[in-house]
N, C-alpha and C. Protein backbone atom coordinates (compact mmCIF):
# COMPACT_ATOMS: atom_id res chain seq x y z
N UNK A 1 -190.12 65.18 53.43
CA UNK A 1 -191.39 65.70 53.89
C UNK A 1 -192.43 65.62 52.78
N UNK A 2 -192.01 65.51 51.45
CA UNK A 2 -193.08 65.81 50.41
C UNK A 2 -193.71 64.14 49.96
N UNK A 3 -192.94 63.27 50.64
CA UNK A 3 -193.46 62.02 50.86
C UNK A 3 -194.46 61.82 51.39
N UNK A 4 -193.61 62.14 52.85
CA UNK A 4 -194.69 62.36 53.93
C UNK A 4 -195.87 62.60 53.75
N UNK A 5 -195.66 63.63 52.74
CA UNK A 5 -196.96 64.77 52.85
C UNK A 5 -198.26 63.47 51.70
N UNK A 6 -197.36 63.03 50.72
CA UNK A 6 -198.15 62.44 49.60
C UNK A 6 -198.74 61.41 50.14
N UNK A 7 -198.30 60.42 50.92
CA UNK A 7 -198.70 58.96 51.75
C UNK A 7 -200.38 59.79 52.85
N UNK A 8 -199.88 60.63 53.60
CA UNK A 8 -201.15 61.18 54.02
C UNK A 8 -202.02 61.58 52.71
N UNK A 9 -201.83 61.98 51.91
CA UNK A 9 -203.01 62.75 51.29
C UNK A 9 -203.77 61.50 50.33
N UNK A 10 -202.86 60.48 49.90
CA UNK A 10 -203.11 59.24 49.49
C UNK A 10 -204.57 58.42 50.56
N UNK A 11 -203.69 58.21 51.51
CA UNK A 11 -204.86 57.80 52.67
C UNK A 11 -206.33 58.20 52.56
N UNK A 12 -205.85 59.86 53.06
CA UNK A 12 -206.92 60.31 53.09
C UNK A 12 -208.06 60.63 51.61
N UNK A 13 -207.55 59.92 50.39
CA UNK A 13 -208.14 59.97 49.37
C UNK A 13 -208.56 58.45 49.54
N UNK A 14 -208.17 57.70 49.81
CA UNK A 14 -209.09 56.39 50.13
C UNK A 14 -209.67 56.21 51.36
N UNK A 15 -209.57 57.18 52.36
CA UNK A 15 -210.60 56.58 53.74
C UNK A 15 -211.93 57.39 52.93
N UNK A 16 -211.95 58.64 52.30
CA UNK A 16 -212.97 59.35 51.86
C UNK A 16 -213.54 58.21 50.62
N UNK A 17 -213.03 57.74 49.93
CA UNK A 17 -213.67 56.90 48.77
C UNK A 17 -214.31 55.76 49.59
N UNK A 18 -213.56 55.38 50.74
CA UNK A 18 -214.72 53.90 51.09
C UNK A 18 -215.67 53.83 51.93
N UNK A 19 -215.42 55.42 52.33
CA UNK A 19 -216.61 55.96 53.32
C UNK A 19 -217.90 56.21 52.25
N UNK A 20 -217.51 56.85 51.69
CA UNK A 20 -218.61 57.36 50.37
C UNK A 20 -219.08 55.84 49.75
N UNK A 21 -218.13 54.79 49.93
CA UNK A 21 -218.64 53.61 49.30
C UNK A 21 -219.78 52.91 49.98
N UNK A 22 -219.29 53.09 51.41
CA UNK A 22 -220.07 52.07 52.51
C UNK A 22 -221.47 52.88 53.04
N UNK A 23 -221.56 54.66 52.99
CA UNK A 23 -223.09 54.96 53.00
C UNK A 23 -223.83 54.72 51.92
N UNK A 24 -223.15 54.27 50.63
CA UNK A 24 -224.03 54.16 49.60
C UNK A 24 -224.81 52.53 49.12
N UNK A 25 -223.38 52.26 49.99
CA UNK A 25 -224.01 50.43 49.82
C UNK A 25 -223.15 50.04 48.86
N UNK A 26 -222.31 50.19 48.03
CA UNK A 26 -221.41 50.11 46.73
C UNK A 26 -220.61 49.37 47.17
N UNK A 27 -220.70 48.37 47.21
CA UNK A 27 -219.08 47.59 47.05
C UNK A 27 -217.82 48.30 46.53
N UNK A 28 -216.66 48.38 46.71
CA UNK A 28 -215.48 49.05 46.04
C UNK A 28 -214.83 48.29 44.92
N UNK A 29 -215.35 46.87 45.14
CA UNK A 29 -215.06 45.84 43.98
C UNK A 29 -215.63 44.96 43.96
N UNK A 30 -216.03 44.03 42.52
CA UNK A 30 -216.49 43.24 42.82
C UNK A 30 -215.98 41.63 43.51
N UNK A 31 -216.43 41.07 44.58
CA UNK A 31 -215.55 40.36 45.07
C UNK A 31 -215.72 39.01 44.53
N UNK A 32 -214.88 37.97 44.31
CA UNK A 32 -214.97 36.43 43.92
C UNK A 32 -214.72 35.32 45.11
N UNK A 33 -214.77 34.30 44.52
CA UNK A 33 -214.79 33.02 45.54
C UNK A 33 -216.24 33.56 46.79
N UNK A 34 -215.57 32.84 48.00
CA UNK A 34 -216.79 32.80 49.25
C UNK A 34 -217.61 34.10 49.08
N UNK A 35 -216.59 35.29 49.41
CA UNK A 35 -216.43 36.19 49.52
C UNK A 35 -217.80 37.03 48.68
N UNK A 36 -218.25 36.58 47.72
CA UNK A 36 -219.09 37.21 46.54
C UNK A 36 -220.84 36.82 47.16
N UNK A 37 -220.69 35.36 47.81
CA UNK A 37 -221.84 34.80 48.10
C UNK A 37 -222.40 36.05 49.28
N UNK A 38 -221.40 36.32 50.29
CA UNK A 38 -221.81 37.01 51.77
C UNK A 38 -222.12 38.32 50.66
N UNK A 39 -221.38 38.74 49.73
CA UNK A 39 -221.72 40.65 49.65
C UNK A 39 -222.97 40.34 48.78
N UNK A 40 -223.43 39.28 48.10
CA UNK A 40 -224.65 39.11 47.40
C UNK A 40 -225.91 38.98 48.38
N UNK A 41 -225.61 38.84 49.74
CA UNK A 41 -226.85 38.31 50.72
C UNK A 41 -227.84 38.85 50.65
N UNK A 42 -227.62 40.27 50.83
CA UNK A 42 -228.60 41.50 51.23
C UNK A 42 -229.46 41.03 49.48
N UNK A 43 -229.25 40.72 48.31
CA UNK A 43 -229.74 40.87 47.77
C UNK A 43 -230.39 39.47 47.30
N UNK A 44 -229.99 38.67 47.59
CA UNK A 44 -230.17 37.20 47.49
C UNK A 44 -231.95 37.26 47.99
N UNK A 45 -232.54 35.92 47.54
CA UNK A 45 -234.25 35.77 48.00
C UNK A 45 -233.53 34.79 49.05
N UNK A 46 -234.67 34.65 50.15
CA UNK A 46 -234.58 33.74 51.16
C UNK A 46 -234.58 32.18 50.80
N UNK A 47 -233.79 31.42 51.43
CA UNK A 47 -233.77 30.04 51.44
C UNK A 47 -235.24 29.43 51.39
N UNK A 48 -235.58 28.64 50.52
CA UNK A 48 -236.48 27.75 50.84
C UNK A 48 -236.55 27.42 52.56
N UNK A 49 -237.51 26.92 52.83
CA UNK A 49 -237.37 26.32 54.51
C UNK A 49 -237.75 24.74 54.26
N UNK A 50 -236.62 24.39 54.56
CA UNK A 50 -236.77 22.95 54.43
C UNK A 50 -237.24 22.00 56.03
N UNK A 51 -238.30 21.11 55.70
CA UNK A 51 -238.90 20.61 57.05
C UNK A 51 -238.14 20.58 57.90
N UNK A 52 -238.23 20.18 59.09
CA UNK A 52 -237.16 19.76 59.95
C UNK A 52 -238.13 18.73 60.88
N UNK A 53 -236.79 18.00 60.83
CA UNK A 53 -237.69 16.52 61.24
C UNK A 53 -237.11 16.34 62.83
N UNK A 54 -237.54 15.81 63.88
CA UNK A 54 -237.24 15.46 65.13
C UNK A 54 -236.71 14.03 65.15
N UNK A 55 -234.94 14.39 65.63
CA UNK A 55 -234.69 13.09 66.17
C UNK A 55 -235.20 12.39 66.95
N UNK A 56 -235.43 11.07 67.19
CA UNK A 56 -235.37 9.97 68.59
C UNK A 56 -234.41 9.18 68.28
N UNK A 57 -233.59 8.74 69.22
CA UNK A 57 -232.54 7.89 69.30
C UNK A 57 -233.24 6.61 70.31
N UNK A 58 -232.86 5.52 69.50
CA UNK A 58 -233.46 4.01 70.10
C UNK A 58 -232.57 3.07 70.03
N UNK A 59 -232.65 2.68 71.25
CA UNK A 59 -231.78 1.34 72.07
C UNK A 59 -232.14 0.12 71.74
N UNK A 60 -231.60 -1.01 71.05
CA UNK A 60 -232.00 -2.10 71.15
C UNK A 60 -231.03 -3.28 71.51
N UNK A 61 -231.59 -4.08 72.42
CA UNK A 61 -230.80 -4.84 73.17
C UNK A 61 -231.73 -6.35 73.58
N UNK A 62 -231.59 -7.17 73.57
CA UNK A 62 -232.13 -8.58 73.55
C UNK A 62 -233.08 -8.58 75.45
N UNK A 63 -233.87 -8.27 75.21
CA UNK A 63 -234.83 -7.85 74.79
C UNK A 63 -235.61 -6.90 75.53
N UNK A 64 -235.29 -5.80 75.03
CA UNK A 64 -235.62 -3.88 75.24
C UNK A 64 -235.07 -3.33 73.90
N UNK A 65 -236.36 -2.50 74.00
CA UNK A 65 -236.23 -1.35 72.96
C UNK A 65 -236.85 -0.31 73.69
N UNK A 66 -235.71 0.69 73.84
CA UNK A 66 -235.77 1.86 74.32
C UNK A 66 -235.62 3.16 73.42
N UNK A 67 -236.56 4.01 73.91
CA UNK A 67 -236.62 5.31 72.55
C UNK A 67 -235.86 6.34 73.63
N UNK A 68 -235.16 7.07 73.31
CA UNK A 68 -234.76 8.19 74.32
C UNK A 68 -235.73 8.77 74.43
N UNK A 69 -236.67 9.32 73.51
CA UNK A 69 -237.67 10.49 73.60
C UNK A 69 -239.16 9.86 73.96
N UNK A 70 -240.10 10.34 74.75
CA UNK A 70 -241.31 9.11 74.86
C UNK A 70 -242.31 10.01 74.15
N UNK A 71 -242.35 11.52 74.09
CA UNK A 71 -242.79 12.35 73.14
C UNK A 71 -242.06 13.44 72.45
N UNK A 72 -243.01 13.36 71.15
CA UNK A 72 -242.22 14.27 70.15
C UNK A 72 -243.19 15.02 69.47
N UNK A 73 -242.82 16.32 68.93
CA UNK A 73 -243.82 17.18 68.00
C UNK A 73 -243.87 16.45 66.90
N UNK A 74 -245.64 16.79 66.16
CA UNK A 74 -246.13 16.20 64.65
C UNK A 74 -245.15 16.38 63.56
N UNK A 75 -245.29 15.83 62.71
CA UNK A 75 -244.13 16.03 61.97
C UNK A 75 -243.27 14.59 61.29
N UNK A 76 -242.50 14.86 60.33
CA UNK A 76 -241.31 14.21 60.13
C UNK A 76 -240.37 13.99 61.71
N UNK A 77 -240.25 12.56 61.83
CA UNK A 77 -239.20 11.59 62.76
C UNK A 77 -238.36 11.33 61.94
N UNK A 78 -237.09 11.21 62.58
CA UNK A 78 -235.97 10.25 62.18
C UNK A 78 -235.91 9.55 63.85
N UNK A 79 -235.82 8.36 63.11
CA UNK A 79 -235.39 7.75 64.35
C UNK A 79 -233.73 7.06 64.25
N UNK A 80 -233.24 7.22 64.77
CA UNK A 80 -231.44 6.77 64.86
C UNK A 80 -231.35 5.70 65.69
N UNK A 81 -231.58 4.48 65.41
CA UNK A 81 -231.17 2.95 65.80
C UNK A 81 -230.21 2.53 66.04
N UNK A 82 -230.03 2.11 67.26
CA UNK A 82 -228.76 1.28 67.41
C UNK A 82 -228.75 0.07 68.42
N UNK A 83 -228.36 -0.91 67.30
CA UNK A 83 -228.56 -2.61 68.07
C UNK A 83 -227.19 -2.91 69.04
N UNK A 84 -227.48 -2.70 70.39
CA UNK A 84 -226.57 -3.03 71.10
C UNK A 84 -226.03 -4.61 71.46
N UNK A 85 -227.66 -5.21 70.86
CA UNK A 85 -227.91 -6.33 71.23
C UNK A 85 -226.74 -7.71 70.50
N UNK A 86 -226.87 -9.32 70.71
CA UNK A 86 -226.23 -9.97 69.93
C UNK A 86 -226.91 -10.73 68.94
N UNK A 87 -228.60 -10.18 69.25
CA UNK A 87 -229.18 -10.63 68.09
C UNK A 87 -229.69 -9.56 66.55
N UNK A 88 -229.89 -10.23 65.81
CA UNK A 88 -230.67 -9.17 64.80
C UNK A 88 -232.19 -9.01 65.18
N UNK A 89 -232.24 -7.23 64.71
CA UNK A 89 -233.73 -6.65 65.67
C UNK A 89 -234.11 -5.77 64.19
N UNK A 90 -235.34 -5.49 63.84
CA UNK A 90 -235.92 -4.61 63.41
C UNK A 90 -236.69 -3.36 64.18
N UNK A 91 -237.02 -2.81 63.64
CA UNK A 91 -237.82 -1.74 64.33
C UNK A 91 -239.36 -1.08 63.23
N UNK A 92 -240.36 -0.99 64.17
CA UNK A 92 -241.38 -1.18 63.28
C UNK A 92 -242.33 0.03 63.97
N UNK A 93 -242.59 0.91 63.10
CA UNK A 93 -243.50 2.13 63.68
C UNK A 93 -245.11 1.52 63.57
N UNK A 94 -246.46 1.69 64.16
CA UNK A 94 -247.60 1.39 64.07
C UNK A 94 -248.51 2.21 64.59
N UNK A 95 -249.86 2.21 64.13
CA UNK A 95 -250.45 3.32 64.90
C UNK A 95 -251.51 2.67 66.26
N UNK A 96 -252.57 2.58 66.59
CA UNK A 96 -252.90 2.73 67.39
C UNK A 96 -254.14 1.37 67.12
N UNK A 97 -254.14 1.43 65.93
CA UNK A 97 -254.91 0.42 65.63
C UNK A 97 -254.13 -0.88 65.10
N UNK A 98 -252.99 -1.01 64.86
CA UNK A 98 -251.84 -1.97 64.92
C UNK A 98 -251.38 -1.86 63.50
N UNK A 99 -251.41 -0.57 62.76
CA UNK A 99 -251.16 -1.08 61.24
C UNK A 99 -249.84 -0.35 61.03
N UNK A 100 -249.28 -1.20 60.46
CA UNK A 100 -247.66 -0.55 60.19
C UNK A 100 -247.52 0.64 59.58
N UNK A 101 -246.93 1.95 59.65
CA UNK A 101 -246.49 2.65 59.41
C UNK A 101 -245.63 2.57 58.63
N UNK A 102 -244.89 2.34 59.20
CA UNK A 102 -243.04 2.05 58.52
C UNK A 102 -242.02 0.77 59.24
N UNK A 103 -241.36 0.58 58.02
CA UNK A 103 -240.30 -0.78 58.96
C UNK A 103 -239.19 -0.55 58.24
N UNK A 104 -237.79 -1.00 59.40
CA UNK A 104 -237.01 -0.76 58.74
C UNK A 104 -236.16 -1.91 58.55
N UNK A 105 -235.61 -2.04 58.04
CA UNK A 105 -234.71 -3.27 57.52
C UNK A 105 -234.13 -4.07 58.79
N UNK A 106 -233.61 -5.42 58.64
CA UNK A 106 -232.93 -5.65 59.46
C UNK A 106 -232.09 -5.27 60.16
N UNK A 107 -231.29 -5.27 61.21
CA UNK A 107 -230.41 -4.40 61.85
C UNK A 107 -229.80 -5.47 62.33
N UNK A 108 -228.05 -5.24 62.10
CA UNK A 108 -227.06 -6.11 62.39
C UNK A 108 -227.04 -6.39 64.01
N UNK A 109 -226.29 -7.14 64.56
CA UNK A 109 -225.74 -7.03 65.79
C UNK A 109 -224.73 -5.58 65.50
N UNK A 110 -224.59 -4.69 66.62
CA UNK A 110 -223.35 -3.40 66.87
C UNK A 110 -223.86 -2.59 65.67
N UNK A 111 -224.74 -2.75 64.56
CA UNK A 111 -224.91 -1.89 63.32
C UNK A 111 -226.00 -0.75 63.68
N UNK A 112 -225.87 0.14 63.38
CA UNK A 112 -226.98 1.38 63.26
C UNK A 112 -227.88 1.36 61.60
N UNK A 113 -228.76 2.53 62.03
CA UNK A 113 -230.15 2.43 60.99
C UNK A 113 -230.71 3.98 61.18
N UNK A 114 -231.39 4.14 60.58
CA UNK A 114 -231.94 5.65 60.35
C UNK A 114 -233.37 5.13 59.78
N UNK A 115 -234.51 5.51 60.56
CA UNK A 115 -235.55 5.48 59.91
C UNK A 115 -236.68 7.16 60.06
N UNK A 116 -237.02 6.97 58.74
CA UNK A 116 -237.85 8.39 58.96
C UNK A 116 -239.22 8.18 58.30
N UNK A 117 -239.85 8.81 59.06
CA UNK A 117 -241.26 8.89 59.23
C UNK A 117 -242.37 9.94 58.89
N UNK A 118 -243.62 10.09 58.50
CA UNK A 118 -244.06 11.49 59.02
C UNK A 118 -244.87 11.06 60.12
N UNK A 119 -245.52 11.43 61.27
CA UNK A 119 -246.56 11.51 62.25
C UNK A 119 -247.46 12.06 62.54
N UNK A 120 -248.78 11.68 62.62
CA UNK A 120 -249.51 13.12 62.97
C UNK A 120 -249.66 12.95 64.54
N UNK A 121 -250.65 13.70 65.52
CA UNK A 121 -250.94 13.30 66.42
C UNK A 121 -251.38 12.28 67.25
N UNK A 122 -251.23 11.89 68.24
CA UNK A 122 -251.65 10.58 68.77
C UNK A 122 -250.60 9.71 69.12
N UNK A 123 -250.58 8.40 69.50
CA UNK A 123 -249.89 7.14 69.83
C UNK A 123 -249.63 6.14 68.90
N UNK A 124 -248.20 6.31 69.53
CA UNK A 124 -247.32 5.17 68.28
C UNK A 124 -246.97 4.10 69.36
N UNK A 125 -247.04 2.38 68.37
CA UNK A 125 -245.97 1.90 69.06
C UNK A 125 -244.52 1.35 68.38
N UNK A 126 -243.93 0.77 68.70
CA UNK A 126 -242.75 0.92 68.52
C UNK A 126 -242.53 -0.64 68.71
N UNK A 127 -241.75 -1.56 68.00
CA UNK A 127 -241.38 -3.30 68.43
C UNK A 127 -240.63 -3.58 67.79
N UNK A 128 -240.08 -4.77 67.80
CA UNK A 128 -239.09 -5.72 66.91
C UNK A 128 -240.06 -6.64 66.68
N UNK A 129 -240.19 -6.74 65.53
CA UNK A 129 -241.01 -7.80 64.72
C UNK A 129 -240.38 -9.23 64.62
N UNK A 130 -238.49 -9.37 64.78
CA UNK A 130 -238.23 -10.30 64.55
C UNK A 130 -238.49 -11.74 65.27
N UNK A 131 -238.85 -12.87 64.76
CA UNK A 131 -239.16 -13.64 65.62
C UNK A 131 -240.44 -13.44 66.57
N UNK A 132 -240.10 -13.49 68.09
CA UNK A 132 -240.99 -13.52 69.21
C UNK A 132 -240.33 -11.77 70.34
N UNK A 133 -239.71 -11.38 69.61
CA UNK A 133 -238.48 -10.06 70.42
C UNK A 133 -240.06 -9.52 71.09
N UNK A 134 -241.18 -8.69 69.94
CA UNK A 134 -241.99 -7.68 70.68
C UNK A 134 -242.53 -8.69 72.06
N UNK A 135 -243.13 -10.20 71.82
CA UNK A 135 -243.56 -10.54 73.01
C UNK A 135 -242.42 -10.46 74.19
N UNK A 136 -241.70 -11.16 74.12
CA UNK A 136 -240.75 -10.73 75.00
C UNK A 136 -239.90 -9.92 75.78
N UNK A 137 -240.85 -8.33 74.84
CA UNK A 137 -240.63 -7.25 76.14
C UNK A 137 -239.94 -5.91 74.92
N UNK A 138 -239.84 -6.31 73.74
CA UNK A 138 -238.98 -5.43 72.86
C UNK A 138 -240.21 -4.14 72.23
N UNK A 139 -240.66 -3.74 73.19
CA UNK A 139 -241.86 -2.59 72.53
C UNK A 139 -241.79 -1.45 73.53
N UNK A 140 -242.42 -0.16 72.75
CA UNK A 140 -242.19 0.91 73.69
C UNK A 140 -243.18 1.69 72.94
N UNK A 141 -243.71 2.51 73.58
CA UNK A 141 -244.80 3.93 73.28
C UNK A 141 -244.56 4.88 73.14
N UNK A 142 -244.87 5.49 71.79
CA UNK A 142 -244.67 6.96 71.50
C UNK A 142 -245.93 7.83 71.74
N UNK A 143 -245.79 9.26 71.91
CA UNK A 143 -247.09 10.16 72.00
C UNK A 143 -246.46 11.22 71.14
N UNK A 144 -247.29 11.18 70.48
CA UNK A 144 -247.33 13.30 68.96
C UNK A 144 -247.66 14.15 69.65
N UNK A 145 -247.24 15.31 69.76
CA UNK A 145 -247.69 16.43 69.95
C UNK A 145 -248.13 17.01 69.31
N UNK A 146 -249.15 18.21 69.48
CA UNK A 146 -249.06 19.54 69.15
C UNK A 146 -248.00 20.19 68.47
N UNK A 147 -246.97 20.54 67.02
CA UNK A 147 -246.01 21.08 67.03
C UNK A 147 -245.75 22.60 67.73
C-alpha cells in the first residue's frame, strides 16, 4: 500500500508541475530536433511572403498550342509546357504590340519546359516561333487580370 500510496502522490506531483507549466507558457524542457522549431513558433517573426506565381499548363502538338487557362491574375506566370507533338516547338510570350516578352528554349518532341514570366494587365499572345508552326495555327490568347 505504501507504494501504492507513493506512485499516486508522484503523479500527482507532476500533473501539478505541467499544469503550472502550460498556464505559464514554460516549456518543461528544452526540446531538440523538429520538435524545438514548432515550441519556438509562437516566438519566431513571420515568414517572408514569397510571390506566388500562377500556373498555366500548355499543349503543344503539330499544329496547336493550347494554354489550359485563357485568363490569369497580374503577376508572375509559370507556364508548364508540354510538346506532345513529333516536331520541335518553342513557345514565345508577346504583348499586344508584337514584342517579345519572353522565349523559351527549344522543346524536344515528348520533353517538358517551365517558363516564367511577370505580366501586367492586358493581352498576351502566345506561338511557336519555329519555322512556319504560328502561321499554321500554333497561337493562342492570353487576358491579365485584376489580381
Amino acid at each position: 500500500m505504501r507504494v501504492r500510496s507513493r506512485g499516486l502522490l508522484l503523479c500527482a506531483v507532476l500533473g501539478a508541475a505541467l499544469t503550472a507549466a502550460a498556464a505559464t507558457g514554460v516549456a518543461a524542457s528544452a526540446p531538440d530536433g523538429p520538435s524545438a522549431a514548432f515550441a519556438a513558433a509562437p516566438f519566431a517573426a513571420p515568414a517572408a511572403k514569397r510571390p506566388v506565381s500562377t500556373a498555366v499548363g500548355v499543349s503543344q502538338r503539330e499544329f496547336r498550342l493550347t494554354p489550359y487557362r485563357g485568363r490569369v491574375p497580374a503577376g508572375e506566370v509559370r507556364f508548364y509546357v508540354t510538346n506532345f507533338g513529333e516536331d520541335v516547338h518553342d513557345l514565345v510570350v508577346r504583348d499586344t504590340r508584337g514584342r517579345v516578352i519572353k522565349r523559351s528554349p527549344e522543346i524536344r518532341a515528348g520533353a517538358r519546359a517551365s517558363v516564367t514570366v511577370k505580366l501586367r494587365r492586358g493581352r498576351y499572345r502566345l506561338s511557336c516561333d519555329v519555322a512556319d508552326h504560328a502561321q499554321r495555327g500554333m497561337r493562342a490568347a492570353l487576358t491579365v487580370v485584376r489580381p
